[in-house]
N, C-alpha and C. Protein backbone atom coordinates (compact mmCIF):
# COMPACT_ATOMS: atom_id res chain seq x y z
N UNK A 1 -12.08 -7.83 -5.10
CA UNK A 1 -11.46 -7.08 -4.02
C UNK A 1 -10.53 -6.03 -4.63
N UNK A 2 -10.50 -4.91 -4.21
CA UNK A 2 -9.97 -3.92 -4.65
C UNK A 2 -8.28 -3.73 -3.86
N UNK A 3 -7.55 -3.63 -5.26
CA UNK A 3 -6.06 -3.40 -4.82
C UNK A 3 -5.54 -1.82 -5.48
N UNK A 4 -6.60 -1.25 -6.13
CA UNK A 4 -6.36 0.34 -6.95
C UNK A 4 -7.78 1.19 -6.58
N UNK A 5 -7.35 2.81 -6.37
CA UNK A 5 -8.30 3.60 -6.09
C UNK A 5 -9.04 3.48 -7.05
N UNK A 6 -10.17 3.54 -7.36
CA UNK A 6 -10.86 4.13 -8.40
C UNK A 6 -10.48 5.94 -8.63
N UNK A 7 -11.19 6.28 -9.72
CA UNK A 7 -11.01 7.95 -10.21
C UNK A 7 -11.83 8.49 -9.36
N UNK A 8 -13.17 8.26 -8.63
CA UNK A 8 -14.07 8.89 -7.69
C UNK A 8 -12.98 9.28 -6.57
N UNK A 9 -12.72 7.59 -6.02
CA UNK A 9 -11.78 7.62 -5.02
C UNK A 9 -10.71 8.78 -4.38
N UNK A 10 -9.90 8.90 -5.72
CA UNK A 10 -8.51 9.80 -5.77
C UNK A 10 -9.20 11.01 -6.12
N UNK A 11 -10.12 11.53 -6.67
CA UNK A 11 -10.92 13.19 -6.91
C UNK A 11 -11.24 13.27 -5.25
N UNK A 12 -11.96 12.57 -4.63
CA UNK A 12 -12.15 12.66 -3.30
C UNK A 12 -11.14 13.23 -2.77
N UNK A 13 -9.75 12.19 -2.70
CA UNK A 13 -8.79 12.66 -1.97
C UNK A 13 -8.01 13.88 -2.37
N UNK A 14 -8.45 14.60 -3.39
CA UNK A 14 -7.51 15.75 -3.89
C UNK A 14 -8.74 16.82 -3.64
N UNK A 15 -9.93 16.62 -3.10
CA UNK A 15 -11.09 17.41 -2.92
C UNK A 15 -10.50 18.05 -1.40
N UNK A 16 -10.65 16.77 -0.72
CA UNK A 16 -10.28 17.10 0.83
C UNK A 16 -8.94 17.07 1.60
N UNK A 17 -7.71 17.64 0.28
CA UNK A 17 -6.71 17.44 0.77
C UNK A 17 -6.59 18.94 1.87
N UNK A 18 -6.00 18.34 2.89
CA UNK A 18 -5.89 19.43 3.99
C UNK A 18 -4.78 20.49 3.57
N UNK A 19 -3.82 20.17 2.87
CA UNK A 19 -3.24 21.48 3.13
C UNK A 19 -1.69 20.98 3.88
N UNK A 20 -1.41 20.07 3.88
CA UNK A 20 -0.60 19.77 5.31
C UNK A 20 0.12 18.33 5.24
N UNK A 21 0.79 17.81 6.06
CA UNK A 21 1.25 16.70 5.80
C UNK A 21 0.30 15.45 5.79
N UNK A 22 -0.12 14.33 5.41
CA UNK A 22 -1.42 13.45 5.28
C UNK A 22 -0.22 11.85 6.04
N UNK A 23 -1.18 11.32 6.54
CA UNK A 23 -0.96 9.85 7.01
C UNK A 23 -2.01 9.19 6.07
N UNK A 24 -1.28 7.68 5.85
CA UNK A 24 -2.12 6.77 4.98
C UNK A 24 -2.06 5.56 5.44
N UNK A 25 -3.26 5.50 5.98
CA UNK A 25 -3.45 3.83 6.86
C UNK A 25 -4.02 3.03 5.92
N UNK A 26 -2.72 1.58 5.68
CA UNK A 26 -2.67 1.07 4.65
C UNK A 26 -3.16 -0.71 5.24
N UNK A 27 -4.51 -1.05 5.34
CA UNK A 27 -4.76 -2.99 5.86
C UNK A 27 -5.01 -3.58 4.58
N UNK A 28 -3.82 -4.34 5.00
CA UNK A 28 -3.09 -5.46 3.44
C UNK A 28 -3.29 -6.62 3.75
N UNK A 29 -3.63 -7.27 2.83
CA UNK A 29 -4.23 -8.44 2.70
C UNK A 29 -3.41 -9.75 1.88
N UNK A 30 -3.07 -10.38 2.15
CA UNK A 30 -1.55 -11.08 0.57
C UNK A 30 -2.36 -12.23 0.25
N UNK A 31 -1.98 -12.72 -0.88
CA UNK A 31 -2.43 -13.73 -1.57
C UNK A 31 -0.95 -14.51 -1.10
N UNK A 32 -1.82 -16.11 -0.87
CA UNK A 32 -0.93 -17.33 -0.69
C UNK A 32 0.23 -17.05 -1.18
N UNK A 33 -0.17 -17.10 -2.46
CA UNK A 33 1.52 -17.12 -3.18
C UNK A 33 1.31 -16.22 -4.33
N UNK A 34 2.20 -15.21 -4.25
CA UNK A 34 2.42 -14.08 -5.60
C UNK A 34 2.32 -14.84 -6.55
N UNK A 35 1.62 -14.26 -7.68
CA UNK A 35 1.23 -14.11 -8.70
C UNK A 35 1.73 -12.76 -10.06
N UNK A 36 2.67 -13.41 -10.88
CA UNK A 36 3.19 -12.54 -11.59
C UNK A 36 2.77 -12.79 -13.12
N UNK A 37 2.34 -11.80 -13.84
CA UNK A 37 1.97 -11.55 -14.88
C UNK A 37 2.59 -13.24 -15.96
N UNK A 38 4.23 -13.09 -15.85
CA UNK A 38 4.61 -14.10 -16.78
C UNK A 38 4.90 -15.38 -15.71
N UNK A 39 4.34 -16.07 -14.68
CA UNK A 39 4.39 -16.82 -14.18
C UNK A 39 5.47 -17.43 -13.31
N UNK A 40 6.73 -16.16 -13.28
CA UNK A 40 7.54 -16.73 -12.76
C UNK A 40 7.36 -16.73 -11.11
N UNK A 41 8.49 -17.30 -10.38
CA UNK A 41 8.67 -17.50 -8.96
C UNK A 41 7.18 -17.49 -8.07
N UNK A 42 6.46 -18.61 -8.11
CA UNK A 42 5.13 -19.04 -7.85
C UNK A 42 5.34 -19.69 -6.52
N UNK A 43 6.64 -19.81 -6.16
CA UNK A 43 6.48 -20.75 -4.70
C UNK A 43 7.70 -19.23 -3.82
N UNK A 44 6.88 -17.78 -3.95
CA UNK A 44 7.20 -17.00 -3.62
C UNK A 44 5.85 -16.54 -3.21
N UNK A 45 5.96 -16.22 -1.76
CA UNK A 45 4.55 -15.89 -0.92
C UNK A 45 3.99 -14.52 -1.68
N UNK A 46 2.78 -14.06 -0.95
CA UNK A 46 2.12 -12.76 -1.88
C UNK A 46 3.06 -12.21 -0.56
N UNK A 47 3.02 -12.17 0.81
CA UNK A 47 3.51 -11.20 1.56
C UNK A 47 4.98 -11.32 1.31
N UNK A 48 5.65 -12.03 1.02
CA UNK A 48 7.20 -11.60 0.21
C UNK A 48 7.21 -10.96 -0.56
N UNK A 49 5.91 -11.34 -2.02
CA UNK A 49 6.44 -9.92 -3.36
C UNK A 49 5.94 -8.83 -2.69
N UNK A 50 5.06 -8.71 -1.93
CA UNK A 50 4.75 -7.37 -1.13
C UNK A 50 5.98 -6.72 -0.58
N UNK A 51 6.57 -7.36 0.38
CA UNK A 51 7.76 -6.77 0.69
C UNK A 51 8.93 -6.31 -0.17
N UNK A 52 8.95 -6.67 -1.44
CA UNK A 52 9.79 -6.51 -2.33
C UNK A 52 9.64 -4.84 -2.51
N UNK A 53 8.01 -5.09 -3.18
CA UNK A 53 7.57 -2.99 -3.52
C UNK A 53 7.70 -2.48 -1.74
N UNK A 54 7.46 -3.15 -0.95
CA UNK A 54 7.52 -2.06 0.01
C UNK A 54 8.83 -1.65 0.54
N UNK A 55 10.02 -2.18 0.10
CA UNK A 55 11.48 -1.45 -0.10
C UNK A 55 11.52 -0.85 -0.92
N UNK A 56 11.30 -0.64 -1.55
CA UNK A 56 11.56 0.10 -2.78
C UNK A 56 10.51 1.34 -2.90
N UNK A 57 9.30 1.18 -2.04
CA UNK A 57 8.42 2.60 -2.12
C UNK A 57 9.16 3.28 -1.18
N UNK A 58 9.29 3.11 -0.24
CA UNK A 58 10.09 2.91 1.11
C UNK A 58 10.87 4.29 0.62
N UNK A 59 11.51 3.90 -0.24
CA UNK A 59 13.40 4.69 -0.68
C UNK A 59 12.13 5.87 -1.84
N UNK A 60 11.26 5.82 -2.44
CA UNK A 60 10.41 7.10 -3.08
C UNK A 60 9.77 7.65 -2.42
N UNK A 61 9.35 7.15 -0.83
CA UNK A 61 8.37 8.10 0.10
C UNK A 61 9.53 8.98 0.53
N UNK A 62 10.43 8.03 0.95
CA UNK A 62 11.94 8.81 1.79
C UNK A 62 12.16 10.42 0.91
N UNK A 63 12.51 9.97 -0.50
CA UNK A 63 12.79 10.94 -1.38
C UNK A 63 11.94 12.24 -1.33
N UNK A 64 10.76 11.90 -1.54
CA UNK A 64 9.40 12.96 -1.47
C UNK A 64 9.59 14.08 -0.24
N UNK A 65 10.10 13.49 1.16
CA UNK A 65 10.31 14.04 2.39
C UNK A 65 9.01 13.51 3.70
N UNK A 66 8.68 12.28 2.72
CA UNK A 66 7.84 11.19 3.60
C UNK A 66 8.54 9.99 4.31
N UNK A 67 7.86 9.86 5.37
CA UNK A 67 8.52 8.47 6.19
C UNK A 67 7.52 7.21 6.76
N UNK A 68 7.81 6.47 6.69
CA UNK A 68 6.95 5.42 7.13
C UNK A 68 6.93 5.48 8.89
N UNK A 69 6.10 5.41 8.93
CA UNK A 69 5.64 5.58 11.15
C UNK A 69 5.17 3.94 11.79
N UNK A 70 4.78 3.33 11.03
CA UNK A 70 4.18 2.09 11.62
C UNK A 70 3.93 0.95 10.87
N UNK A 71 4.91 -0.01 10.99
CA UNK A 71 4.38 -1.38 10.01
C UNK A 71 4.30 -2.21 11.17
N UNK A 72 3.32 -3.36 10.92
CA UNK A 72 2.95 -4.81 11.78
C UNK A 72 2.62 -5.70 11.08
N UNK A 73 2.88 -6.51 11.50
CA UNK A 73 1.85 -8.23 10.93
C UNK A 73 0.36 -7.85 11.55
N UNK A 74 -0.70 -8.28 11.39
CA UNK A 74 -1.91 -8.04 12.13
C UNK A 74 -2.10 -9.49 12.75
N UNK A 75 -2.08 -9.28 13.89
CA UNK A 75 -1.80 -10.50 14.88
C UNK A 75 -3.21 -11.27 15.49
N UNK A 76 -4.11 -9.81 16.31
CA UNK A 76 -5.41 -10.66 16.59
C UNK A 76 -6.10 -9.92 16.79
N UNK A 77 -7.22 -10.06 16.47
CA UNK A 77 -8.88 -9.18 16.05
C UNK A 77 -9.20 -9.07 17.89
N UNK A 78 -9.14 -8.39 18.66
CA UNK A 78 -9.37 -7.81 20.14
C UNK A 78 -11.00 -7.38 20.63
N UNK A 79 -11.22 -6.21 19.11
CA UNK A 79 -12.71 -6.00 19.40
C UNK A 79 -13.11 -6.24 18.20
N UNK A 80 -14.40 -6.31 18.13
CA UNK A 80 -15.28 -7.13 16.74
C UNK A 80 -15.61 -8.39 16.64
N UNK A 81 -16.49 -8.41 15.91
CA UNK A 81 -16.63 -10.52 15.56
C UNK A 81 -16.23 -11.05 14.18
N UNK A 82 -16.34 -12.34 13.91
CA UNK A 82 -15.64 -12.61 12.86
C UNK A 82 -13.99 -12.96 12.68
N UNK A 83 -13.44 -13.19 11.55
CA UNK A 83 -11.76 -13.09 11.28
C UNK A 83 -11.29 -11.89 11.10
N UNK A 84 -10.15 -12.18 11.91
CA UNK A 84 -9.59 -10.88 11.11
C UNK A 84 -8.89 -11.20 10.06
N UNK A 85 -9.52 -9.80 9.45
CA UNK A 85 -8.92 -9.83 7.84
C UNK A 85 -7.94 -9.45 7.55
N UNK A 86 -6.68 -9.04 8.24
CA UNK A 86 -5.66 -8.05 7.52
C UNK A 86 -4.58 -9.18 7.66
N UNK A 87 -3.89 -9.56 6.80
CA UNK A 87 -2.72 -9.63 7.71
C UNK A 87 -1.50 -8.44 7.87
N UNK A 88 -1.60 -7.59 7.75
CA UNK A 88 -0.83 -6.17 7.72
C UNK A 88 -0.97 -5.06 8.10
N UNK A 89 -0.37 -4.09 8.68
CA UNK A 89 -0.96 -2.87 9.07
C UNK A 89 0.27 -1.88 8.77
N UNK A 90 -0.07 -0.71 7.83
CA UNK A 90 1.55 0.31 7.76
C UNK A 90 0.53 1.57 8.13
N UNK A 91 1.57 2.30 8.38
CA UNK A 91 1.02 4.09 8.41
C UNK A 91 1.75 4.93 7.99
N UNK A 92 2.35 5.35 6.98
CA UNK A 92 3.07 6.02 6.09
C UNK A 92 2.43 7.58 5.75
N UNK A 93 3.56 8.91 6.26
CA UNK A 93 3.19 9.89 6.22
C UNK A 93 3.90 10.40 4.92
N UNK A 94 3.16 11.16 4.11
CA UNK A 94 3.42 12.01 2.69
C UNK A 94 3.45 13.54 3.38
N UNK A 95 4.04 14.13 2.73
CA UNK A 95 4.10 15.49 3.20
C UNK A 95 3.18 16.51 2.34
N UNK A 96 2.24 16.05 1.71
CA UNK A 96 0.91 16.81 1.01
C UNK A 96 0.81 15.30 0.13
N UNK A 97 -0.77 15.62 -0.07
CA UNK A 97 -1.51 15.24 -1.08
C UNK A 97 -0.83 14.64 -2.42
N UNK A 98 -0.71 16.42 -3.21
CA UNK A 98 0.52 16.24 -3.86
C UNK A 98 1.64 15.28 -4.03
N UNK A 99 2.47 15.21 -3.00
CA UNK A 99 3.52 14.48 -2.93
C UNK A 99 3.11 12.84 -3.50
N UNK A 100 2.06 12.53 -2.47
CA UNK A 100 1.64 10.72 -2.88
C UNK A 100 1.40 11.07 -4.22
N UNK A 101 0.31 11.44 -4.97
CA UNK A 101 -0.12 11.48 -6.29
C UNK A 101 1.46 11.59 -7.19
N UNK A 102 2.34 12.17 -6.86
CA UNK A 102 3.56 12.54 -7.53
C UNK A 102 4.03 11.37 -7.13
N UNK A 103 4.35 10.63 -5.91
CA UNK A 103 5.38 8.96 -6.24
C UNK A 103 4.30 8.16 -7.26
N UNK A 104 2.84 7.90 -6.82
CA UNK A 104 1.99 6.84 -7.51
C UNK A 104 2.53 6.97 -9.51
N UNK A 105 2.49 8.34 -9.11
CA UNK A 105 2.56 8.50 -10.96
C UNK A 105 3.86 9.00 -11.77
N UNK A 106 4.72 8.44 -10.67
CA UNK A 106 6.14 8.25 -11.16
C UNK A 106 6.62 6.97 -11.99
N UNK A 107 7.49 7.24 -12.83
CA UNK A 107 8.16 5.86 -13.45
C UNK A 107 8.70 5.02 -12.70
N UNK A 108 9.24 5.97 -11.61
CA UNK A 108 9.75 4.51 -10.61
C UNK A 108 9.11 3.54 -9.91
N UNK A 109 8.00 4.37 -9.39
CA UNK A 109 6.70 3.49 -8.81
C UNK A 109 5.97 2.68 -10.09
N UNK A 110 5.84 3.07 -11.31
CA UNK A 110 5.45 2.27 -12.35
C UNK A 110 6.42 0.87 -12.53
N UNK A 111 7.36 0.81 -12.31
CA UNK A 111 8.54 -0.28 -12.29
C UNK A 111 8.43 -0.75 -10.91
N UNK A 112 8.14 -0.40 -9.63
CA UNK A 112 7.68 -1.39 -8.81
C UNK A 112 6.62 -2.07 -8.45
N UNK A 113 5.37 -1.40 -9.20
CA UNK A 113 4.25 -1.96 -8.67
C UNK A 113 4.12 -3.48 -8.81
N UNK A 114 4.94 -4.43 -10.18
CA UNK A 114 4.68 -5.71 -10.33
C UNK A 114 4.51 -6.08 -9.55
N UNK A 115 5.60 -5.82 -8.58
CA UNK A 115 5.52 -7.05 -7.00
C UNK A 115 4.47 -6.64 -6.13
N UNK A 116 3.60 -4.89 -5.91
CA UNK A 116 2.64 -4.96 -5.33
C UNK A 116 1.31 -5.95 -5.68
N UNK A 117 1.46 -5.94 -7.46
CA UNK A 117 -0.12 -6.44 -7.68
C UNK A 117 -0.06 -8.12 -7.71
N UNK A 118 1.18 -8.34 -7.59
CA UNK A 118 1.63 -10.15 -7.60
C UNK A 118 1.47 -10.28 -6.04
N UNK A 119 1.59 -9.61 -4.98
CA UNK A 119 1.34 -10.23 -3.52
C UNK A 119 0.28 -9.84 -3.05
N UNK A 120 -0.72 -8.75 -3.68
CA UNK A 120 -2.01 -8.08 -2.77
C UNK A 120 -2.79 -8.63 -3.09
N UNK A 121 -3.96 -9.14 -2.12
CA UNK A 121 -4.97 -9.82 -2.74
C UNK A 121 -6.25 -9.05 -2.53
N UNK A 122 -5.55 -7.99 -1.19
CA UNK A 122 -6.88 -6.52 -0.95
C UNK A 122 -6.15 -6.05 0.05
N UNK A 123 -6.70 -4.32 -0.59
CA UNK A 123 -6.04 -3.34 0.76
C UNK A 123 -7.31 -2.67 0.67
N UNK A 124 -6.87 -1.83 1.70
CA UNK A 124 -7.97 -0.68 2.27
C UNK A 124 -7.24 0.71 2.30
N UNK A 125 -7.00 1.30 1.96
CA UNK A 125 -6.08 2.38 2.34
C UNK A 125 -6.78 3.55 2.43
N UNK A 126 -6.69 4.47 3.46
CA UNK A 126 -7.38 5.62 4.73
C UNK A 126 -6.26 6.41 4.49
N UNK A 127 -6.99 7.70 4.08
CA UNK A 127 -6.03 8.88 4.40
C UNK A 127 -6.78 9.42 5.41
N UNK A 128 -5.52 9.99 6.74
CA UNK A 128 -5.82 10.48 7.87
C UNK A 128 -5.52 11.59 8.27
């Protein structure tokens, strides 16, 4: 399950960047319990270390002149069959293309991701 764009992926998104401010519809998925490289704090949920990076991207989208528009728990699958899979739903606006590629490949976002890749167990993320 995929928790990183591939290089196709992100050429895509810098192919069809509009020009303009972008929304990024983000369905997150957490693992039971985070998982950290050196094994510490294991009876720490994946959707807690999640929440950890998502304060802290939070304060680098802010910076950029991006804001977050919509976070939820994902509560219940309405139309479709099957489970639903998310437990999460955000919608976080960047103010160009640019801008996201510039937090992702910042040092600061390099120093928070631990806690993203210790609580995600799969996202989907849609630029809109």
């Amino acid at each position: 399950m995929a928790i990183l764009p591939s290089d196709e992926q992100m050429a895509a998104l810098v192919k069809k960047d509009p020009g303009c401010p972008i929304k990024m519809l983000n369905l997150l998925k957490f693992k039971e319990f985070a998982e950290y490289p050196d094994g510490s704090e294991a009876d720490l949920s994946g959707k807690e270390a999640y929440l950890r990076y998502g304060a802290k991207v939070a304060e680098l989208v802010g910076n950029l002149g991006g804001k977050f528009l919509f976070g939820s728990d994902a509560n219940t699958l309405v139309i479709g069959e099957g489970e639903l899979q998310w437990d999460m739903v955000v919608i976080v606006q960047y103010p160009s293309v640019a801008a996201f590629i510039e937090m992702t490949d910042s040092s600061e976002y390099d120093e928070i991701h631990v806690h993203r890749d210790a609580g995600l167990a799969h996202q989907l993320l849609v630029q809109c």
